[in-house]
N, C-alpha and C. Protein backbone atom coordinates (compact mmCIF):
# COMPACT_ATOMS: atom_id res chain seq x y z
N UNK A 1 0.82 -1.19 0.00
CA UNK A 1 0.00 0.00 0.00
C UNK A 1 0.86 1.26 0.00
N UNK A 2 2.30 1.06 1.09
CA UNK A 2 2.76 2.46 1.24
C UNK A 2 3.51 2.79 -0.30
N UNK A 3 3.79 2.07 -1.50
CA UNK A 3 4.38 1.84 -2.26
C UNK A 3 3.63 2.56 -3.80
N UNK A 4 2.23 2.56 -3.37
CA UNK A 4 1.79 2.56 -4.06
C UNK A 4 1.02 4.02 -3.77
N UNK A 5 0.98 4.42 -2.66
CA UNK A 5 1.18 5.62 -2.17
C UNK A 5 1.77 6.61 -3.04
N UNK A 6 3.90 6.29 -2.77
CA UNK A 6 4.60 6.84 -2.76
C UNK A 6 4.35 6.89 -4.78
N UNK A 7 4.29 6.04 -5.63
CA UNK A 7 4.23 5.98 -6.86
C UNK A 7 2.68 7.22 -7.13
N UNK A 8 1.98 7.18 -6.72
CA UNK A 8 0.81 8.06 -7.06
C UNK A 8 1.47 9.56 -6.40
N UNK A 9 2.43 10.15 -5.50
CA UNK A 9 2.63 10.76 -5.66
C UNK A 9 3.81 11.35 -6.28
N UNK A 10 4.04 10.39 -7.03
CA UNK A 10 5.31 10.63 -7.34
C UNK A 10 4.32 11.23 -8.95
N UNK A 11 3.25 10.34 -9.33
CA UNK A 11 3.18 10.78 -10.73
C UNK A 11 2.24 11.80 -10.68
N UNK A 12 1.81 12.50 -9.37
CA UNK A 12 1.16 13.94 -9.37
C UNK A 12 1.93 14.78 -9.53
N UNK A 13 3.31 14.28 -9.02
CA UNK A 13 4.16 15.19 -9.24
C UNK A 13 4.85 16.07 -10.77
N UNK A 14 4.63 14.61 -11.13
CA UNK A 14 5.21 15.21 -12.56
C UNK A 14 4.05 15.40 -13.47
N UNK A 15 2.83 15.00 -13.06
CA UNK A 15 1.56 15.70 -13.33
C UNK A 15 2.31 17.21 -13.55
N UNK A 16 2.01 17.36 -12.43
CA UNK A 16 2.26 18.83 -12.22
C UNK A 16 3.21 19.79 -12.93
N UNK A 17 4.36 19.22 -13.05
CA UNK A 17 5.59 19.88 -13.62
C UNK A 17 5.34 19.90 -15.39
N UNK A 18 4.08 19.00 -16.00
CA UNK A 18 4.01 19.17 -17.00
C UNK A 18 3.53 20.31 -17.76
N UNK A 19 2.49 20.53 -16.69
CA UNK A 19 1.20 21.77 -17.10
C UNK A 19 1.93 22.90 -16.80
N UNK A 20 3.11 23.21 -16.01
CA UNK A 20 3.36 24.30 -15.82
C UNK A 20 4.60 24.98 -16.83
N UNK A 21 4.58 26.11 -17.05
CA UNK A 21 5.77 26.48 -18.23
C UNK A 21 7.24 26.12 -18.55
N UNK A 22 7.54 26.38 -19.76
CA UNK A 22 8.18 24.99 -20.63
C UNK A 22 9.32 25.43 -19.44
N UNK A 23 9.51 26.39 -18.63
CA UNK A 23 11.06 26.75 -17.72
C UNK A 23 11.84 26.88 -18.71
N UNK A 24 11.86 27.46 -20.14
CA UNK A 24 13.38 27.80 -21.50
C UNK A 24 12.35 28.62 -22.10
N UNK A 25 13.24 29.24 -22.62
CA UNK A 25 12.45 29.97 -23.77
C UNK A 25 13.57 29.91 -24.93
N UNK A 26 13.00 29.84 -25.89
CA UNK A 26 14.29 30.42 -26.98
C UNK A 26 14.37 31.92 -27.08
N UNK A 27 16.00 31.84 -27.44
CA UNK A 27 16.25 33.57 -27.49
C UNK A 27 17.11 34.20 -28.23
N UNK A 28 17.36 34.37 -29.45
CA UNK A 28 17.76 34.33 -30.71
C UNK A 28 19.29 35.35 -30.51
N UNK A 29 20.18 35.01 -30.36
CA UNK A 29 21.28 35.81 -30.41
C UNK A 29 21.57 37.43 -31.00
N UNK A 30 20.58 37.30 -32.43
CA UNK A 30 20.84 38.60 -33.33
C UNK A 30 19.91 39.60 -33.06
N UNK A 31 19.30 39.71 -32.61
CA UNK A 31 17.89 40.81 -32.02
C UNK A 31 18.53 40.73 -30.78
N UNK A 32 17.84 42.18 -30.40
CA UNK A 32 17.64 42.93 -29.13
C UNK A 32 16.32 42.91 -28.32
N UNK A 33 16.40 43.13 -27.12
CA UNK A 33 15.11 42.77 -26.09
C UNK A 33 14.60 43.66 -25.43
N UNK A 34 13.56 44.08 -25.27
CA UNK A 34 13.08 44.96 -23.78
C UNK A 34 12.52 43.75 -22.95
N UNK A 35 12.73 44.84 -21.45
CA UNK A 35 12.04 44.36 -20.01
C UNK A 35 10.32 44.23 -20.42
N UNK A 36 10.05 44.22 -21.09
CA UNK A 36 8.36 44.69 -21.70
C UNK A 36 8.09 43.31 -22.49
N UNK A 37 9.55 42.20 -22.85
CA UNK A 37 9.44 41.25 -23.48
C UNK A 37 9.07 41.30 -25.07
N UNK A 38 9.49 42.11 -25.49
CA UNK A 38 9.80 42.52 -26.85
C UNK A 38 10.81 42.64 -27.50
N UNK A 39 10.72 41.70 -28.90
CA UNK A 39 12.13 42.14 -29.69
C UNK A 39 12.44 42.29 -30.77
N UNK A 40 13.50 43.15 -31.50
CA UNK A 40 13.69 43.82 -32.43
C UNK A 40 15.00 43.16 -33.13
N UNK A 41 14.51 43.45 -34.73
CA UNK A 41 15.98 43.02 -35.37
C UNK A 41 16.15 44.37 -36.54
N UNK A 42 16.97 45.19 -36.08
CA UNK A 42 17.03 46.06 -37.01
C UNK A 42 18.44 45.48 -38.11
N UNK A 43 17.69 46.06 -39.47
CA UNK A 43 18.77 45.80 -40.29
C UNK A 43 18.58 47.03 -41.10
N UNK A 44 19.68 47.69 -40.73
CA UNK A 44 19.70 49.21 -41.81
C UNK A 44 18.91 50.05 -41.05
N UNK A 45 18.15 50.89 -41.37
CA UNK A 45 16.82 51.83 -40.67
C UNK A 45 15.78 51.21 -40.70
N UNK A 46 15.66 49.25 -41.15
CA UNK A 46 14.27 49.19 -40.77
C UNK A 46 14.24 48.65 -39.40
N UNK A 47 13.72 48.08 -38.77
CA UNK A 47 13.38 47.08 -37.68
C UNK A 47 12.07 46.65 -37.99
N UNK A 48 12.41 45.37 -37.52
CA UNK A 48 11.13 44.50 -37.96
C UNK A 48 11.08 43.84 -35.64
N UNK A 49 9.86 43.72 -35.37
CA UNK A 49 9.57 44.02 -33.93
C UNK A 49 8.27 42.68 -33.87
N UNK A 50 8.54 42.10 -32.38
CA UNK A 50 7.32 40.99 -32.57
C UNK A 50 7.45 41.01 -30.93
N UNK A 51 6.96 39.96 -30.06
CA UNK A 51 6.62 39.60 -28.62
C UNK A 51 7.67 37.71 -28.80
N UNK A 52 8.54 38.08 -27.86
CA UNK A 52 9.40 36.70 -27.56
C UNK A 52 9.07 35.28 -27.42
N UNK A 53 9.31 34.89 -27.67
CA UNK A 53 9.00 33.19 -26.98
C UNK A 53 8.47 33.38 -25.59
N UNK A 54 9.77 34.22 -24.62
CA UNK A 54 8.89 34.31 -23.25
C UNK A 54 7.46 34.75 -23.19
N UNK A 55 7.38 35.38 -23.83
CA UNK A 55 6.10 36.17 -23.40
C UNK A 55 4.64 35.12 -24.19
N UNK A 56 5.22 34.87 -25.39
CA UNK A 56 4.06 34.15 -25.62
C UNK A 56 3.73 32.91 -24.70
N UNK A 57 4.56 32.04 -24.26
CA UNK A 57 4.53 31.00 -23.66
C UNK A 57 3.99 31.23 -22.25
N UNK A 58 3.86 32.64 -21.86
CA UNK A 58 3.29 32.65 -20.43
C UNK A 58 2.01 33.37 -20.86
N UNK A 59 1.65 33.90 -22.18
CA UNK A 59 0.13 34.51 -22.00
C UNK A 59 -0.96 33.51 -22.91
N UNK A 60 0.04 32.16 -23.17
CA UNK A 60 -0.95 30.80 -23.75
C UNK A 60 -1.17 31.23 -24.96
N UNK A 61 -2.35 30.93 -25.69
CA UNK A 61 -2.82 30.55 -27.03
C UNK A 61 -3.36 32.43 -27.05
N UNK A 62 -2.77 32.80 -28.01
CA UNK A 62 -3.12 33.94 -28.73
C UNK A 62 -4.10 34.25 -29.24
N UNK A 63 -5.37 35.06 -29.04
CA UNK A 63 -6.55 34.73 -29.94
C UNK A 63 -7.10 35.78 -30.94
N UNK A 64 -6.22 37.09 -30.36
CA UNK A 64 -6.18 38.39 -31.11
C UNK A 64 -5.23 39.04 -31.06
N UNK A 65 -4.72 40.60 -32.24
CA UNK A 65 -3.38 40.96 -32.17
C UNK A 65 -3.80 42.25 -32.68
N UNK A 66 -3.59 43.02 -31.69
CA UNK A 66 -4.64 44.77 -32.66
C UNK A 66 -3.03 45.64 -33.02
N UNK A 67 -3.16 46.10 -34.38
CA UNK A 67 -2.11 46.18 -35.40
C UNK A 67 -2.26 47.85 -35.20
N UNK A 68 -1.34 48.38 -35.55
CA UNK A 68 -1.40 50.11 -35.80
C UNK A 68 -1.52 50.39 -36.90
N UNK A 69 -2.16 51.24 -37.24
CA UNK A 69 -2.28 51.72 -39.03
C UNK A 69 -0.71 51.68 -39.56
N UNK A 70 -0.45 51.47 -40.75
CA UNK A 70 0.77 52.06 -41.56
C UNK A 70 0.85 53.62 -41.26
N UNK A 71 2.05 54.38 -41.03
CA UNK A 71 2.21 55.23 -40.90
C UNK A 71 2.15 55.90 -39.53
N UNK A 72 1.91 55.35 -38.85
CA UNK A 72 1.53 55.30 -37.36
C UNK A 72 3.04 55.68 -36.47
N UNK A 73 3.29 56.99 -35.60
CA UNK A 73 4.70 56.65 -35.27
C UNK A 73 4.25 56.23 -33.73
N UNK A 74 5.80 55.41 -33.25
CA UNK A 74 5.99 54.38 -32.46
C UNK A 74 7.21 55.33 -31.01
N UNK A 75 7.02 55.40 -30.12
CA UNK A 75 8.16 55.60 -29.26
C UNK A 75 8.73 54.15 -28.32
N UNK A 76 9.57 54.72 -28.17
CA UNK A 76 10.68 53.23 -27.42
C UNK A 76 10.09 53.60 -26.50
N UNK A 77 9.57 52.19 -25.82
CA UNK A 77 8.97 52.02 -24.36
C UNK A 77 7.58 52.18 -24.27
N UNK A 78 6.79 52.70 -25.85
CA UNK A 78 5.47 53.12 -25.25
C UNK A 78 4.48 52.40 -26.17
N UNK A 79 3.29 51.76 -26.07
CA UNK A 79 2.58 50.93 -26.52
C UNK A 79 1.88 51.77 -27.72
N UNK A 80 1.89 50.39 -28.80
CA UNK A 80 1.30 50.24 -30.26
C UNK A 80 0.39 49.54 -30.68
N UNK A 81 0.01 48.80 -29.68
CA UNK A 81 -0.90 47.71 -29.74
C UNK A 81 -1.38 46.93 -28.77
N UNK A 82 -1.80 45.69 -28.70
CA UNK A 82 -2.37 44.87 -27.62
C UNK A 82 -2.12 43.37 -28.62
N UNK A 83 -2.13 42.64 -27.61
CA UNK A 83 -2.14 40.63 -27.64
C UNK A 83 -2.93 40.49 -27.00
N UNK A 84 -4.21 39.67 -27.14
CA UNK A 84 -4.93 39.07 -26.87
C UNK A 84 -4.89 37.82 -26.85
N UNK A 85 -5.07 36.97 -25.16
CA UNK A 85 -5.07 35.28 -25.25
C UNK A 85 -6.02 34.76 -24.63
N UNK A 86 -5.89 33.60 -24.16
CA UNK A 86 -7.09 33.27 -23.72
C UNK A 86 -6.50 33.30 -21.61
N UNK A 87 -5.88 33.68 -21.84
CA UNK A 87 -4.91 33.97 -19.64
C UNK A 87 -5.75 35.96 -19.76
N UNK A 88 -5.09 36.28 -20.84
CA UNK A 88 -5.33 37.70 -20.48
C UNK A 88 -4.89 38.91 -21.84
N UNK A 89 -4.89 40.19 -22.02
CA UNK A 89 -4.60 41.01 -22.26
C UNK A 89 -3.16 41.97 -22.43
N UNK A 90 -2.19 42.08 -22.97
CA UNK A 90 -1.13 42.71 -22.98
C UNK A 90 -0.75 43.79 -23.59
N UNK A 91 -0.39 44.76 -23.66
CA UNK A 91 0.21 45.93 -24.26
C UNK A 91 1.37 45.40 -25.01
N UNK A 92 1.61 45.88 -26.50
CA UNK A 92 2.80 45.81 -27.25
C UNK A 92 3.65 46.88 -26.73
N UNK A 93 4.80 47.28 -26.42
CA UNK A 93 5.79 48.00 -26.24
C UNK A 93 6.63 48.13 -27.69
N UNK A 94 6.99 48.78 -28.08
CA UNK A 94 7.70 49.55 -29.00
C UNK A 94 9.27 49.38 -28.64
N UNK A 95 9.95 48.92 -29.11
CA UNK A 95 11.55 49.04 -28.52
C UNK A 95 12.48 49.82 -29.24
N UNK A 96 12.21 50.65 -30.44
CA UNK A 96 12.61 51.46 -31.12
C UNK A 96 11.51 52.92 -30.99
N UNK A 97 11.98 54.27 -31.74
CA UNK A 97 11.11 54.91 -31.89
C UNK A 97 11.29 54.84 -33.55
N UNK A 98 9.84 55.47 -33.95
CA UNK A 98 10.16 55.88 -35.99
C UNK A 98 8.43 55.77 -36.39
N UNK A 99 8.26 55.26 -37.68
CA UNK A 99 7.27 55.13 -38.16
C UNK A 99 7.09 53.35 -38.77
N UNK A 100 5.46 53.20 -38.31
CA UNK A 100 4.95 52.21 -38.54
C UNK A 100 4.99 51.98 -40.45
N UNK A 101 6.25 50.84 -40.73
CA UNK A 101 5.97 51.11 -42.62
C UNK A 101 5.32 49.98 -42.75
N UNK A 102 4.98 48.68 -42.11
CA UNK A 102 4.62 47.49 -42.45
C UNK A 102 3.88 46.86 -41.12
N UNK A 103 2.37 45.90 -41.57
CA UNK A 103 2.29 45.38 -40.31
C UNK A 103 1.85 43.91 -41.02
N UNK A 104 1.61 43.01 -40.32
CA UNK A 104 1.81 41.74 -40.06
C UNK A 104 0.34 41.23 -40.64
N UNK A 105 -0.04 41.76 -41.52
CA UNK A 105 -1.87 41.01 -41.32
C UNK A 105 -1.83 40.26 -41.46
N UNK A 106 -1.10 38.80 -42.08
CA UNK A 106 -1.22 37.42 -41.78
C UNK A 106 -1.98 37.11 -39.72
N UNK A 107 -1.85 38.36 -38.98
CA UNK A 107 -1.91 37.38 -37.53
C UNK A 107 -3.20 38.27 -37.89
N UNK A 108 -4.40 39.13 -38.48
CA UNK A 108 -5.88 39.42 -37.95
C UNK A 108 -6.28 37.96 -38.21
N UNK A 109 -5.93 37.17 -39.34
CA UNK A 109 -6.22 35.72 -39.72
C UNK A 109 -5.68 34.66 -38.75
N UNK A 110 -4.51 34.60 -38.69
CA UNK A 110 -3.90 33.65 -37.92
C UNK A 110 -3.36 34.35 -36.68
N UNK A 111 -3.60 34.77 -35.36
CA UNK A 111 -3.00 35.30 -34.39
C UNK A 111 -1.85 34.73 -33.49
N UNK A 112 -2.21 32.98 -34.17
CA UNK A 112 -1.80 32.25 -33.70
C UNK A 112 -0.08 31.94 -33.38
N UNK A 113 0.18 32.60 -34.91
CA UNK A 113 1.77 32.73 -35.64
C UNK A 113 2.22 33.02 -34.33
N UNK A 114 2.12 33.69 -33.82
CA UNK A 114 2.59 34.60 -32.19
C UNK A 114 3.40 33.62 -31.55
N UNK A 115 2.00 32.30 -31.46
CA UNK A 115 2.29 31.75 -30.24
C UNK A 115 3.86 30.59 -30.82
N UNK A 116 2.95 29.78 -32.38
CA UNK A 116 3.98 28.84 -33.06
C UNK A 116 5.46 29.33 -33.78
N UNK A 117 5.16 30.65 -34.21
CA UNK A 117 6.65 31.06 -34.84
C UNK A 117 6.87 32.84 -34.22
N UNK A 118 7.14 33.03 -33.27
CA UNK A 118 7.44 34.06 -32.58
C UNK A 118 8.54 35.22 -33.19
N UNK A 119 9.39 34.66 -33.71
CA UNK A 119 10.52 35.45 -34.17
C UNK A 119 10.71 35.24 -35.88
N UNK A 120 9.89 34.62 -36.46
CA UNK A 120 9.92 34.96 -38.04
C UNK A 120 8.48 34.98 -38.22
N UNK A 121 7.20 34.19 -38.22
CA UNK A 121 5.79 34.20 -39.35
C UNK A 121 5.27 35.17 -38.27
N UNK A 122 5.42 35.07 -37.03
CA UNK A 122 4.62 36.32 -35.64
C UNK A 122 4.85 37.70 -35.63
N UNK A 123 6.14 37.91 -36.29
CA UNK A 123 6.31 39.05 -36.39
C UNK A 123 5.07 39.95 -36.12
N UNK A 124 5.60 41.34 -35.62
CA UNK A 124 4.01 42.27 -35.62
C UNK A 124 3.81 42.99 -36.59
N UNK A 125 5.29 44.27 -36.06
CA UNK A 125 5.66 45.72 -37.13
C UNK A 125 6.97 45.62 -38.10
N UNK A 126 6.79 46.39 -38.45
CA UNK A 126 8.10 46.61 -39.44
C UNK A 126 8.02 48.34 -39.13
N UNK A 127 9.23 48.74 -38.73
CA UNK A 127 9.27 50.23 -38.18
C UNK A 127 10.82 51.28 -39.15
N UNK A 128 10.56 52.04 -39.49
CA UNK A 128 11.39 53.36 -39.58
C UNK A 128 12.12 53.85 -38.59
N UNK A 129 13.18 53.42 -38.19
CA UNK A 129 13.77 53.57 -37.00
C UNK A 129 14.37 55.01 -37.18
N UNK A 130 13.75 55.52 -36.17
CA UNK A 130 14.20 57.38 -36.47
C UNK A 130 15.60 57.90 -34.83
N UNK A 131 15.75 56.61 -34.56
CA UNK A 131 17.24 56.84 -33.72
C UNK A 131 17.75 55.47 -33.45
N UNK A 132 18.49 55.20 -34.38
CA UNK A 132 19.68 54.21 -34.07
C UNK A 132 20.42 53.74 -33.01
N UNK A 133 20.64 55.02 -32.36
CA UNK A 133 21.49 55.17 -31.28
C UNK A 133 20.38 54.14 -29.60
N UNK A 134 19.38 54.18 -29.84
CA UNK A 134 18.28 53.92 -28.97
C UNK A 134 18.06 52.03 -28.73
N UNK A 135 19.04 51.92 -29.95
CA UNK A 135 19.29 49.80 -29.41
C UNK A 135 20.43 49.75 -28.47
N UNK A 136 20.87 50.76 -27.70
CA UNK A 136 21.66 50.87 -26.89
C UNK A 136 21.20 50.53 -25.59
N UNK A 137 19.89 51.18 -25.43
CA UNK A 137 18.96 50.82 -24.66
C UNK A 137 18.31 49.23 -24.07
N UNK A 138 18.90 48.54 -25.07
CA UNK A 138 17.80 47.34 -25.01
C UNK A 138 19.13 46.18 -24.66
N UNK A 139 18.65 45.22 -24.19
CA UNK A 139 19.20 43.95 -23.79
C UNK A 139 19.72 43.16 -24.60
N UNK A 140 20.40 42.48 -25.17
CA UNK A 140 21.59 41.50 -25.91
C UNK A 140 20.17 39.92 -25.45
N UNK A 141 20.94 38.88 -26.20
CA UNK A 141 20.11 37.64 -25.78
C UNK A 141 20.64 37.10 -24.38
N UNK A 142 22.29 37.58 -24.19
CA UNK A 142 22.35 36.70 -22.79
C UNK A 142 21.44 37.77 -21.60
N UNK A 143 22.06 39.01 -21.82
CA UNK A 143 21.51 39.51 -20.40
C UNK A 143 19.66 39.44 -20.55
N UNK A 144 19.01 38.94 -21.80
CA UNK A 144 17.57 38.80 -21.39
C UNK A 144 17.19 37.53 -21.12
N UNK A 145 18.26 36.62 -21.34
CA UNK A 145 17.74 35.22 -20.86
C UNK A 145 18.25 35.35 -19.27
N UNK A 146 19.30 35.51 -18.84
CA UNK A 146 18.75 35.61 -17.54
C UNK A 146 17.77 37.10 -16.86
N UNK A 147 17.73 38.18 -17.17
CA UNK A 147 16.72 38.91 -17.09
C UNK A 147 15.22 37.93 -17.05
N UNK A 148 14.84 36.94 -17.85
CA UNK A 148 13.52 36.26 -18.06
C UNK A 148 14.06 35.26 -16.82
N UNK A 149 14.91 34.70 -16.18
CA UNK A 149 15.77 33.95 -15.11
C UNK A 149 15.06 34.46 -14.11
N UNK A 150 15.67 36.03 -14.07
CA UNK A 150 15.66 36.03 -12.84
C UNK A 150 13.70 36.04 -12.44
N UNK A 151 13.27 37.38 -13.52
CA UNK A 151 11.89 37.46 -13.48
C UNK A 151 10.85 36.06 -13.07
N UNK A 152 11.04 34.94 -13.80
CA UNK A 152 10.38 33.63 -13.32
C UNK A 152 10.90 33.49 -11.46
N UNK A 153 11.88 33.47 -11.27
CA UNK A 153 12.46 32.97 -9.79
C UNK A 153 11.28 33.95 -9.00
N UNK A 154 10.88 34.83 -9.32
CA UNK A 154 10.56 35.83 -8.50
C UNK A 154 8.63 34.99 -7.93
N UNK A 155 8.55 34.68 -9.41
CA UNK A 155 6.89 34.34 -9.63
C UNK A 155 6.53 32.37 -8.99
């Protein structure tokens, strides 16, 4: 009996450890990060801008993605949009400033891209980066993988 005990809790246990988040995220070396869980790959004056692996993986299945008009300008640090999932609600953060030249409408159809390809089909914006100097600001992949480290330890 005590055996059989110890085996039933052993497999609640890992019950448990299944349902809860993957604990990794991927985190792409060549882009830059905000604390806001956003990231950017500028090449030249454009930047192209989406929401991380971290972030999707903790706000679940994506079910909406509200886009900014073309032409729309953007400041570093200040919201362009919203993610919609089925946990909750999020603000897009901006990690560059410039103008909105491209947006993503593959996700009003599929929002989903977010959750399955985060850093190429999820993409959001494509931006006019009107200060260069302002990826100075933002996090490298190591200091945001443990930045996302330390943030989980906390929760």
């Amino acid at each position: 009996m005590a055996s059989r005990l110890l085996w039933a809790s052993k497999a609640a246990s890992c019950l448990r450890i299944s349902v809860s988040h993957r604990g990794f995220s991927t985190v792409l070396k060549d882009l830059k990060y905000c604390d806001s869980h956003e990231w950017v790959k500028v090449e030249g004056s454009s930047a192209t801008v989406g929401i991380t692996d971290h972030a999707q993986d903790h706000l679940g299945d994506v079910v909406y993605v509200e886009l900014p008009e073309v032409g729309t300008p953007v400041t570093q640090g200040e919201g362009f949009g919203a993610v919609e999932s089925v946990k909750a609600t999020s603000d897009i953060n901006s990690p560059v400033s410039g103008k909105v030249v491209e947006v993503n409408e593959e996700l009003s159809n599929s929002p989903g891209l977010v959750n399955s390809s985060p850093y190429e089909k999820g993409w959001i914006i494509k931006v006019e980066v009107s200060d260069a100097g302002q990826m100075n600001n933002l996090m490298d992949a190591d200091k945001y993988s443990k930045f996302c480290e330390e943030e989980d330890a906390k929760h």
